[in-house]
C-alpha atoms as a PDB file:
ATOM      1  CA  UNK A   1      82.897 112.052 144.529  1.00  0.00           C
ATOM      2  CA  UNK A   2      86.654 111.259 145.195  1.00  0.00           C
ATOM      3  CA  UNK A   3      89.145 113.898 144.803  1.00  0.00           C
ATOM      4  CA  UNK A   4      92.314 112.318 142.671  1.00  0.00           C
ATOM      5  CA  UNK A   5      94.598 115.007 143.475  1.00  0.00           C
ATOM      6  CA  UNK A   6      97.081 113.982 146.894  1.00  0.00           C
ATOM      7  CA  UNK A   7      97.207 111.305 149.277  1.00  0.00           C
ATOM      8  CA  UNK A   8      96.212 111.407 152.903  1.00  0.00           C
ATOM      9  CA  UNK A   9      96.977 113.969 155.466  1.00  0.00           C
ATOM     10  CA  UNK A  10      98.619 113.853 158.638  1.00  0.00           C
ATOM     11  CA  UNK A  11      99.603 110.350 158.808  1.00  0.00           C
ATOM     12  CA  UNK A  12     102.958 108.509 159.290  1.00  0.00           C
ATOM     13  CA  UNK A  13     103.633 105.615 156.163  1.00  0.00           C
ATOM     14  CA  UNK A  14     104.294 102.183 156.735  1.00  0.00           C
ATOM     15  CA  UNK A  15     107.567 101.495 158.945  1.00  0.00           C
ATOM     16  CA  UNK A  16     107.026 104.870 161.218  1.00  0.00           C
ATOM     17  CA  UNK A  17     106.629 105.026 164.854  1.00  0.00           C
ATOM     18  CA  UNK A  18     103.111 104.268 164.625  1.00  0.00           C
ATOM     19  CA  UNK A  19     101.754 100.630 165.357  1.00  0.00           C
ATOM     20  CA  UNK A  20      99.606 100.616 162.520  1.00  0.00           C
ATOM     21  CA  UNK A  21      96.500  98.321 161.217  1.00  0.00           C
ATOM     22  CA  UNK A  22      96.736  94.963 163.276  1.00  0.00           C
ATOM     23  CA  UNK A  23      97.211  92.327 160.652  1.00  0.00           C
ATOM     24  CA  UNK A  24      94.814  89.664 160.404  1.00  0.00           C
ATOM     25  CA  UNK A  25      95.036  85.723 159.272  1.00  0.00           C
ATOM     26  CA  UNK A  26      93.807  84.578 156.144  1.00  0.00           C
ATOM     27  CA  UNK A  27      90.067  83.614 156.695  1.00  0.00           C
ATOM     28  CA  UNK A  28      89.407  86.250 159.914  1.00  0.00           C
ATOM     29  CA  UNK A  29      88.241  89.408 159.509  1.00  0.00           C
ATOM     30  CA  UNK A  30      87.893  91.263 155.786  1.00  0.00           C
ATOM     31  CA  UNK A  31      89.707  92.348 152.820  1.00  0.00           C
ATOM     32  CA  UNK A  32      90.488  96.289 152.345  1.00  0.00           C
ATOM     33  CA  UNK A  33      89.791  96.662 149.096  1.00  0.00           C
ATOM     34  CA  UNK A  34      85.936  94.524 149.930  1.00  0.00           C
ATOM     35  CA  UNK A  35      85.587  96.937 153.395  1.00  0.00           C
ATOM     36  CA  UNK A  36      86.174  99.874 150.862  1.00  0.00           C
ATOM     37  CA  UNK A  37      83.407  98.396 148.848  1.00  0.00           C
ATOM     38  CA  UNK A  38      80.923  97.330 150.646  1.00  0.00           C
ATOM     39  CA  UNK A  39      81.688 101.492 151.958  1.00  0.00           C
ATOM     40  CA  UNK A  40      80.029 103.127 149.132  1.00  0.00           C
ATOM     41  CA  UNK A  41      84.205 104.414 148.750  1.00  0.00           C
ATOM     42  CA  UNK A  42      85.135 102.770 145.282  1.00  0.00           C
ATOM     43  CA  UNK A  43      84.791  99.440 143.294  1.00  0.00           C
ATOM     44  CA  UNK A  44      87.320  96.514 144.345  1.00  0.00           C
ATOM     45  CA  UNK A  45      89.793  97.789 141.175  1.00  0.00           C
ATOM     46  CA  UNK A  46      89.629 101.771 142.008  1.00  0.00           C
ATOM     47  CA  UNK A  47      90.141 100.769 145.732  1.00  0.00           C
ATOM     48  CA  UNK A  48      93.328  98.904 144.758  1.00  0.00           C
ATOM     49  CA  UNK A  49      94.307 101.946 143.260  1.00  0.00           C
ATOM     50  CA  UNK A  50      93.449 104.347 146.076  1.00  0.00           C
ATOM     51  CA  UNK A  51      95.667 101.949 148.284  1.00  0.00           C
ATOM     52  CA  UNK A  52      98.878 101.719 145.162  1.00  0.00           C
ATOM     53  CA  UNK A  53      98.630 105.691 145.594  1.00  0.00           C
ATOM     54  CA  UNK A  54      98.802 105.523 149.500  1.00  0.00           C
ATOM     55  CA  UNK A  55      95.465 107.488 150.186  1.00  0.00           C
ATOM     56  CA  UNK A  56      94.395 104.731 152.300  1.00  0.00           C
ATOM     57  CA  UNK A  57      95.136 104.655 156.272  1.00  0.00           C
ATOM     58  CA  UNK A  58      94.634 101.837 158.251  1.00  0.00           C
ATOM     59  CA  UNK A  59      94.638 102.668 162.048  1.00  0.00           C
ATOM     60  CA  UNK A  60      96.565 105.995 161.847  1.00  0.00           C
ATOM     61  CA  UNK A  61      99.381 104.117 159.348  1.00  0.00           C
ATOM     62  CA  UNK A  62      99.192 104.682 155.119  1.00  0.00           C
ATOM     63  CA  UNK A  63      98.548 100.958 153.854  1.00  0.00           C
ATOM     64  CA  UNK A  64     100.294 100.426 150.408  1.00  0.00           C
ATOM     65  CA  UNK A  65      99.990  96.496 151.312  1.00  0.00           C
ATOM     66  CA  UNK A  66      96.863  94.512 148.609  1.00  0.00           C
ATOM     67  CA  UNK A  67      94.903  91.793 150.062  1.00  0.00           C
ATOM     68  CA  UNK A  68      95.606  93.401 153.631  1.00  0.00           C
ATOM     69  CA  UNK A  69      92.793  91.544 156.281  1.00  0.00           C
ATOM     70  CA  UNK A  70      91.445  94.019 158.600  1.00  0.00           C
ATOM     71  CA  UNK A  71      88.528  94.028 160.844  1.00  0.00           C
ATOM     72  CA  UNK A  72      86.151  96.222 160.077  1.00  0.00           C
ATOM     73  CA  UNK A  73      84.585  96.659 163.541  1.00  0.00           C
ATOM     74  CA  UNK A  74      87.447  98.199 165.159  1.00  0.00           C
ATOM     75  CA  UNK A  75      89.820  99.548 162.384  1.00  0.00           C
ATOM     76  CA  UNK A  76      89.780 103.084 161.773  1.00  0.00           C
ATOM     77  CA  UNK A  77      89.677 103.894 157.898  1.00  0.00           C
ATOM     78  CA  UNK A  78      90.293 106.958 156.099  1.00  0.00           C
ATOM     79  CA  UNK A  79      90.250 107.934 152.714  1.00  0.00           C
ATOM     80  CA  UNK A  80      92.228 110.629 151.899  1.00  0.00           C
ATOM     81  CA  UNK A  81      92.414 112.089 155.734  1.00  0.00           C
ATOM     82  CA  UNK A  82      88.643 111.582 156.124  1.00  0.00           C
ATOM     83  CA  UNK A  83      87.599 108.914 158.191  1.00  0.00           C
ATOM     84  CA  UNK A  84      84.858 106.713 156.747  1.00  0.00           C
ATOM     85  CA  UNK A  85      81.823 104.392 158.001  1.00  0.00           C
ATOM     86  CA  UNK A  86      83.371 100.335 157.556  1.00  0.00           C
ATOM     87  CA  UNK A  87      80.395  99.046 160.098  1.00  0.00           C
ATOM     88  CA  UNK A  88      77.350  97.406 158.279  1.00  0.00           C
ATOM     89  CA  UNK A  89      75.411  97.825 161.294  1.00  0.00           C
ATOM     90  CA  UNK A  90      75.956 101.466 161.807  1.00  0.00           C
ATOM     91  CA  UNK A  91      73.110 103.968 161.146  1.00  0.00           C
ATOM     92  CA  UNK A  92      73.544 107.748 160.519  1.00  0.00           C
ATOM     93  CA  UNK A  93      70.354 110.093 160.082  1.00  0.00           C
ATOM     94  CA  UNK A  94      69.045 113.168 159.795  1.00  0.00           C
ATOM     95  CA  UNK A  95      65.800 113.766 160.935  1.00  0.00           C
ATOM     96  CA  UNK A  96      63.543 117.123 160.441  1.00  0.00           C
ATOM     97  CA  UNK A  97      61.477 117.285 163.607  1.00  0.00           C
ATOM     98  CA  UNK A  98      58.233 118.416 163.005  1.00  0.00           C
ATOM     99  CA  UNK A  99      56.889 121.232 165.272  1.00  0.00           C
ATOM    100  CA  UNK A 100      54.751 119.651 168.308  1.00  0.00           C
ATOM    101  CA  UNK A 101      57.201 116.610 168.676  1.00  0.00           C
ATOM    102  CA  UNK A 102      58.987 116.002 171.266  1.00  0.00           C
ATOM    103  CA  UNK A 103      63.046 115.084 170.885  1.00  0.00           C
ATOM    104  CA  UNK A 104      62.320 111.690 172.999  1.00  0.00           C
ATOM    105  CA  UNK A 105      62.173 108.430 171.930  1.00  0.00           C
ATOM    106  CA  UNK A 106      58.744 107.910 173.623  1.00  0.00           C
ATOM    107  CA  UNK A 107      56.750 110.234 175.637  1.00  0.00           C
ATOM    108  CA  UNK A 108      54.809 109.387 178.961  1.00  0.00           C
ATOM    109  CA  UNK A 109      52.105 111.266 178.219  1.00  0.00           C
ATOM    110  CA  UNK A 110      51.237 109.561 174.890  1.00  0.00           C
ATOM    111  CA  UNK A 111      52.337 112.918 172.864  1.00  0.00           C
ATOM    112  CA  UNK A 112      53.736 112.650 169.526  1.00  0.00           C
ATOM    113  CA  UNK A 113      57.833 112.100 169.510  1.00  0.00           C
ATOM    114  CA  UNK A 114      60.776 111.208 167.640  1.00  0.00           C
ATOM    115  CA  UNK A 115      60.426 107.604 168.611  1.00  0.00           C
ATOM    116  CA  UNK A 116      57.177 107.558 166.711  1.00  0.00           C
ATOM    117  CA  UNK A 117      58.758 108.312 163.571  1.00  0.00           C
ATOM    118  CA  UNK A 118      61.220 105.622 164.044  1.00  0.00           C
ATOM    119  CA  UNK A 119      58.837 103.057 165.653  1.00  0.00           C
ATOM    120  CA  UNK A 120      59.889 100.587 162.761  1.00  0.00           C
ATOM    121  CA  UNK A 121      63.255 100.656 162.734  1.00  0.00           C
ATOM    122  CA  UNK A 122      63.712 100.743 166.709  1.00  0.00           C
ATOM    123  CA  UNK A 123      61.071  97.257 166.377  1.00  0.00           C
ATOM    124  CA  UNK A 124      64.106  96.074 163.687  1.00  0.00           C
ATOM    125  CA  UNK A 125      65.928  95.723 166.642  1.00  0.00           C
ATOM    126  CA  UNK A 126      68.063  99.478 165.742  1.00  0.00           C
ATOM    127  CA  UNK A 127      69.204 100.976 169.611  1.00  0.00           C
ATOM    128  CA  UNK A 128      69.359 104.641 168.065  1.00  0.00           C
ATOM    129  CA  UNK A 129      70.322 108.364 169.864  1.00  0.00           C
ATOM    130  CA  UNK A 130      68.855 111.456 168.703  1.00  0.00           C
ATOM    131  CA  UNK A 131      71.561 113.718 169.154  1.00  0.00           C
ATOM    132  CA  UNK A 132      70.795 116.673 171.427  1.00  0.00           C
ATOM    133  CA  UNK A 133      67.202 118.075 171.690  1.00  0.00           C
ATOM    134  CA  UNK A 134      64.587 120.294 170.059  1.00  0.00           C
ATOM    135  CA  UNK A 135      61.568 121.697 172.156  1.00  0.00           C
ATOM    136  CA  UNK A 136      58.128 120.861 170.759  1.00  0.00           C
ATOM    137  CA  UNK A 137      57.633 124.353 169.118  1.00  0.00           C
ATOM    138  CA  UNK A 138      60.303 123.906 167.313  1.00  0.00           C
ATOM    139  CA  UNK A 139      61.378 122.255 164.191  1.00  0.00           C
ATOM    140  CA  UNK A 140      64.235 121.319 162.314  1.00  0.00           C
ATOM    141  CA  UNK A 141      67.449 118.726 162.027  1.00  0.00           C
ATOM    142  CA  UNK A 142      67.819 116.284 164.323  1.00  0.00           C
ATOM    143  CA  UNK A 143      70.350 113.543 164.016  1.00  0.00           C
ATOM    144  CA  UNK A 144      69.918 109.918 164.904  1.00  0.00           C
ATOM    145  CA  UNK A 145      72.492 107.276 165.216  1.00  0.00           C
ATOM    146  CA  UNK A 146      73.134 104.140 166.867  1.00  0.00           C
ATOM    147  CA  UNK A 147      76.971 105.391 167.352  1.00  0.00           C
ATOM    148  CA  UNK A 148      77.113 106.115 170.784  1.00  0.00           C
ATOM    149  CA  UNK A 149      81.065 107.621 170.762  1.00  0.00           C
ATOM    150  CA  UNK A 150      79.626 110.149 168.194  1.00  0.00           C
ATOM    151  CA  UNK A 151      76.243 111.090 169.601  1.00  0.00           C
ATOM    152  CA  UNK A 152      78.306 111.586 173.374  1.00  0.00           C
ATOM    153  CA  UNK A 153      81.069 113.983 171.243  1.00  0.00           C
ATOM    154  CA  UNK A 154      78.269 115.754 169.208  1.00  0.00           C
ATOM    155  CA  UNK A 155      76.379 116.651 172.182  1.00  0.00           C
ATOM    156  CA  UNK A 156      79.408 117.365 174.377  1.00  0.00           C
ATOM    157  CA  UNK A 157      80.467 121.153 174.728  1.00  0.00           C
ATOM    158  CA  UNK A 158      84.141 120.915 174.672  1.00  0.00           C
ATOM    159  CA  UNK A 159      83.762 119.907 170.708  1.00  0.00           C
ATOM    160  CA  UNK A 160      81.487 122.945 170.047  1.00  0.00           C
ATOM    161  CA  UNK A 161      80.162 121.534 167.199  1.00  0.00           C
ATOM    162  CA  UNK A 162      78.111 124.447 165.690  1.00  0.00           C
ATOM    163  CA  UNK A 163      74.064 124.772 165.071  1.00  0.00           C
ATOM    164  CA  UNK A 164      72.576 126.490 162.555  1.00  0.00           C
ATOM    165  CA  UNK A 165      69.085 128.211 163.151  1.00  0.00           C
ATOM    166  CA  UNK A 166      66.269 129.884 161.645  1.00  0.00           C
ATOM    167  CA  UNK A 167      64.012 132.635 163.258  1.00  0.00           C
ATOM    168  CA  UNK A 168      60.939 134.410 162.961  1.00  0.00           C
ATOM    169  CA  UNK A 169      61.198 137.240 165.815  1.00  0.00           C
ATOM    170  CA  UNK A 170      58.364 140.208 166.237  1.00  0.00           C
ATOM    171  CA  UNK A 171      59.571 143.785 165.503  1.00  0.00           C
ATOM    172  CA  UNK A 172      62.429 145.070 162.995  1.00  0.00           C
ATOM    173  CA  UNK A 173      65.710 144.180 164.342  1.00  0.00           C
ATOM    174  CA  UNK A 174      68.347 147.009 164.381  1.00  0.00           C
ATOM    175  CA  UNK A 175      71.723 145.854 163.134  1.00  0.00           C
ATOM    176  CA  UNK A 176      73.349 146.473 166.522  1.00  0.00           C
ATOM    177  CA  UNK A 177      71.407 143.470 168.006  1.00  0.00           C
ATOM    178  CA  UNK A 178      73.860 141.348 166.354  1.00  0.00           C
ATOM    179  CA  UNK A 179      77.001 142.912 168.102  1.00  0.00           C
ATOM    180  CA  UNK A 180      75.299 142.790 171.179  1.00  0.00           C
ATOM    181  CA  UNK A 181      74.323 138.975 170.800  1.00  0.00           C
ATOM    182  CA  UNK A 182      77.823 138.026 169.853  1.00  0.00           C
ATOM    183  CA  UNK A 183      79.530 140.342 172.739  1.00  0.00           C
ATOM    184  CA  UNK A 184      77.399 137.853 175.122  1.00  0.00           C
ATOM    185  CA  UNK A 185      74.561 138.404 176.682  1.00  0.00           C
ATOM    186  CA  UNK A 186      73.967 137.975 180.743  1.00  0.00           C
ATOM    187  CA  UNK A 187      71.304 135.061 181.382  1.00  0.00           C
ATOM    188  CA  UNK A 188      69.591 133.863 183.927  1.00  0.00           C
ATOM    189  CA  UNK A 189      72.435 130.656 184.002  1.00  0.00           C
ATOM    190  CA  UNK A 190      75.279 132.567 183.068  1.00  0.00           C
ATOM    191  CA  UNK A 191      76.375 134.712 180.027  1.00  0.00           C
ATOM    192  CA  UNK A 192      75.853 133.587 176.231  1.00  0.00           C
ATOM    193  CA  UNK A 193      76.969 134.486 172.986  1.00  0.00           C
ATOM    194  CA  UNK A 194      76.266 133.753 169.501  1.00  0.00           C
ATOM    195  CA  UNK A 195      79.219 132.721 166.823  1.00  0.00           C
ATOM    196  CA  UNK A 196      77.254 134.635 163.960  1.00  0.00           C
ATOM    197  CA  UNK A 197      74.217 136.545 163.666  1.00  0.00           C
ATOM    198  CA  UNK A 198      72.175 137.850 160.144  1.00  0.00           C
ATOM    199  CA  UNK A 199      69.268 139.463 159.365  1.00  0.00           C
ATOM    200  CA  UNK A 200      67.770 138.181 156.511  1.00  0.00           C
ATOM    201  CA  UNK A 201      64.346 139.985 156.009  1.00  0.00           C
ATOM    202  CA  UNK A 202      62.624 142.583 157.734  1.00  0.00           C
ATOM    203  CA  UNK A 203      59.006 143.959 157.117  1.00  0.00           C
ATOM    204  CA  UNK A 204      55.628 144.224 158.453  1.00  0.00           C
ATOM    205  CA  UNK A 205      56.174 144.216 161.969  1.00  0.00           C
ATOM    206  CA  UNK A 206      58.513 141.386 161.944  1.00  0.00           C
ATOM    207  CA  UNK A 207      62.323 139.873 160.868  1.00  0.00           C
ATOM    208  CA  UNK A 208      63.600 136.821 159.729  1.00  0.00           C
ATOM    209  CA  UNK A 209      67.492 136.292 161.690  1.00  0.00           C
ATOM    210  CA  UNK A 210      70.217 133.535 161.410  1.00  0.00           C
ATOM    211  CA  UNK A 211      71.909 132.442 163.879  1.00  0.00           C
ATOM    212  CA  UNK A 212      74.918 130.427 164.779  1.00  0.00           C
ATOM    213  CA  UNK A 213      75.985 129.456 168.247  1.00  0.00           C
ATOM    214  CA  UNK A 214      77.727 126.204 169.640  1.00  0.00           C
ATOM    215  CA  UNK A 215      75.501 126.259 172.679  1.00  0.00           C
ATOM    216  CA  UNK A 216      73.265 123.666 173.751  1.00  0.00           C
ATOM    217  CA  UNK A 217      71.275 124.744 176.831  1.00  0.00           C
ATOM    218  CA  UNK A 218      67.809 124.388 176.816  1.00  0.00           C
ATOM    219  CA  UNK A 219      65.976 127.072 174.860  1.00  0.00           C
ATOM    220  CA  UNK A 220      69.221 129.131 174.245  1.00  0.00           C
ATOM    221  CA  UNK A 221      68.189 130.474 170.949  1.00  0.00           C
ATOM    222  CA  UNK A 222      64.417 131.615 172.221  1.00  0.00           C
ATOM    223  CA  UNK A 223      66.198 132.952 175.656  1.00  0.00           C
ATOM    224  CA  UNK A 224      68.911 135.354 173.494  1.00  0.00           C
ATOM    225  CA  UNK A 225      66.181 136.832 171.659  1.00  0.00           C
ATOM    226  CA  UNK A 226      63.912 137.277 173.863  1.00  0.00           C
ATOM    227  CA  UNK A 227      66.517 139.371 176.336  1.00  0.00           C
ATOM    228  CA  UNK A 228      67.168 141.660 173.434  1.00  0.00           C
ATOM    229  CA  UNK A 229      63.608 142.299 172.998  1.00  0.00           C
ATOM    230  CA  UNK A 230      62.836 139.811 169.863  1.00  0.00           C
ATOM    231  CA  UNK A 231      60.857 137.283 170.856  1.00  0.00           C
ATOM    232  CA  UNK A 232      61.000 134.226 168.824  1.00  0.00           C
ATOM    233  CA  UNK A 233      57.155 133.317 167.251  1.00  0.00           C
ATOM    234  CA  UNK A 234      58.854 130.199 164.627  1.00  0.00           C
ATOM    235  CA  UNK A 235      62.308 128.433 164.657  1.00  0.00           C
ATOM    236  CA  UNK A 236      63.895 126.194 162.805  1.00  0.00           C
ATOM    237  CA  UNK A 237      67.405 124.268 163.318  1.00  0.00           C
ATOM    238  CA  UNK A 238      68.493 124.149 159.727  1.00  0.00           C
ATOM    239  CA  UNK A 239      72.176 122.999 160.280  1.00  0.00           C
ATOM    240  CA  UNK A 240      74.640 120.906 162.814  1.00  0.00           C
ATOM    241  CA  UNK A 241      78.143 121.174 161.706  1.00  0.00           C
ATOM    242  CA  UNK A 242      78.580 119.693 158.564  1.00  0.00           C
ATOM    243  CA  UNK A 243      74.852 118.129 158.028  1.00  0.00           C
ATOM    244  CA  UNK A 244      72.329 120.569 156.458  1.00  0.00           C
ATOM    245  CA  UNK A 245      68.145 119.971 156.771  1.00  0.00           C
ATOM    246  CA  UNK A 246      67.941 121.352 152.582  1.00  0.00           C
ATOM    247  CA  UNK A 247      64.812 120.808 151.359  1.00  0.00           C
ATOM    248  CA  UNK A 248      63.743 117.940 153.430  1.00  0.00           C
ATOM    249  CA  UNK A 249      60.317 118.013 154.642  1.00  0.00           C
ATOM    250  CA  UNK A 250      59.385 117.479 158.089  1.00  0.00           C
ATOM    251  CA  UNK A 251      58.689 114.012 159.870  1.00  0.00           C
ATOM    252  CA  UNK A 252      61.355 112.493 157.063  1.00  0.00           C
ATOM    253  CA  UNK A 253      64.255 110.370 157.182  1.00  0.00           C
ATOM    254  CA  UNK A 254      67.496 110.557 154.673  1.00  0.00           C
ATOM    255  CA  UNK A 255      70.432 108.547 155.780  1.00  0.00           C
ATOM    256  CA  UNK A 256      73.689 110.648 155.849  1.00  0.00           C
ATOM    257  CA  UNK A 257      75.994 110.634 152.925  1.00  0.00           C
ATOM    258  CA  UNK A 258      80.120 109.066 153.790  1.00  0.00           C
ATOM    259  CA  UNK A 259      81.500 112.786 153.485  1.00  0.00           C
ATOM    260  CA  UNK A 260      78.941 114.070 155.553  1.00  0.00           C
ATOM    261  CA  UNK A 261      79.413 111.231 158.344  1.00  0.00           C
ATOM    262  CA  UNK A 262      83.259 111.790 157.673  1.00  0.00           C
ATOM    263  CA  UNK A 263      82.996 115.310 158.423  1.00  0.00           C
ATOM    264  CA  UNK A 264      81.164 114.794 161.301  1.00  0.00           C
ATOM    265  CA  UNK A 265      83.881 111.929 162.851  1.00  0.00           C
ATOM    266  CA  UNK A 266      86.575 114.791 162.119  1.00  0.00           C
ATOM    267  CA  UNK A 267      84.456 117.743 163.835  1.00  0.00           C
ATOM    268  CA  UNK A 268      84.319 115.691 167.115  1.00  0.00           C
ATOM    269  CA  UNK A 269      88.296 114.401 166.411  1.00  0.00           C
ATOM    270  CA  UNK A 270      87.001 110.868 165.846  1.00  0.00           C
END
């Protein structure tokens, strides 16, 4: 749903230092108010509107200009200060793993993987990422994409683009486990900490924790728990940034919505 309450953020108007949207002759390239379209952002009229009210930029410049000819594979659009997807051939999903398969797009030893799940699309001729990884035991949200810029910033530390997780860990955990965990914790590759930790439910022997961390070495999660004496027995990656799994049952697809996509392009400064 489109906010109607202030223009864009953060950028310069037409005239100002920067370059702007490289204009295009009539019969190359698209229309902005058809790119915004064929979007998902607005119908041809509203998106004339959106532009009149300058909450349209156009490579890093507010357009005010109707009938402007961009092209959509290399023009950065944003609505409003949030970038949006203009590529037909772009593909943005979130995946929940099922426990048991591996985060690979096919497996040498004939074991069940992502790629399996995607086998039709990849023989539609779709090159797609999953981005970062999920060991077999564990289940959860897994994005897939054929935007390689995004998939290298997602997975790339110096964004720490938080992940959201699940676990089931044996015994009742004491509340100072989770000042301990986000202190840091000495492992075997160097120290680790967690951005947030919760304990959600406790009983019989056993607790339920969230926990937050931008981390992405291997088994990070299982490793932090286990040195505070928690061993994880289930986990589940229930968020990445913006993206959350909901209610979405494992082995399914659901492509990502324009705000969440948005939010991911500004999370990674896309």
């Amino acid at each position: 749903m489109l906010s109607f309450a202030k223009p864009a953020r953060h950028q310069n108007v037409d005239g100002e230092s920067q370059q702007g949207p490289k204009k295009l002759p009539w019969g190359e390239g698209e229309r902005l108010q058809k790119v915004l379209a064929k979007a998902g952002v607005a119908s041809r009229r509203v998106a004339e509107e959106l532009i009149e009210q300058g909450r349209i930029e156009v490579d890093g410049v507010i357009v005010r200009e109707q009938g402007l000819r961009i092209d959509p594979d290399t023009a950065v659009v944003r609505v409003d200060g949030v970038r949006i997807v203009v590529r037909d051939e772009q593909v943005y999903l979130a995946l929940n793993k099922p426990k048991g398969f591996q985060s690979t797009m096919s497996d040498e030893f004939n074991r069940p993987c992502v790629g399996d799940i995607v086998a039709e699309r990849v023989m539609a001729g779709q090159r797609l990422f999953h981005v970062g990884r999920l060991d077999a035991d564990t289940e959860g949200l897994l994005l897939l994409t054929n935007d390689g810029d995004l998939a290298h910033r997602l997975m790339h530390p110096s964004f720490e683009v938080s992940k959201t997780y699940l676990a089931t860990v044996d015994g009742e955990v004491p509340r100072e486990v989770g000042k301990r965990l986000r202190k840091g914790i000495e492992l075997d590759d160097g120290p680790a900490s967690v951005d947030d930790f919760q304990v959600l439910e406790v009983g019989e022997g056993r607790s339920l924790v969230k926990v937050v961390l931008h981390e992405g070495r291997k088994h990070i999660v299982r490793r932090l728990l286990e040195a505070v004496d928690h061993p994880v027995t289930a986990l589940v990656r229930t968020r990445i940034g913006p993206v959350a799994l909901g209610d979405q049952r494992p082995g399914t697809l659901r492509v990502l919505g324009r705000d969440e996509i948005g939010k991911l392009y500004e999370a990674v400064d896309l």
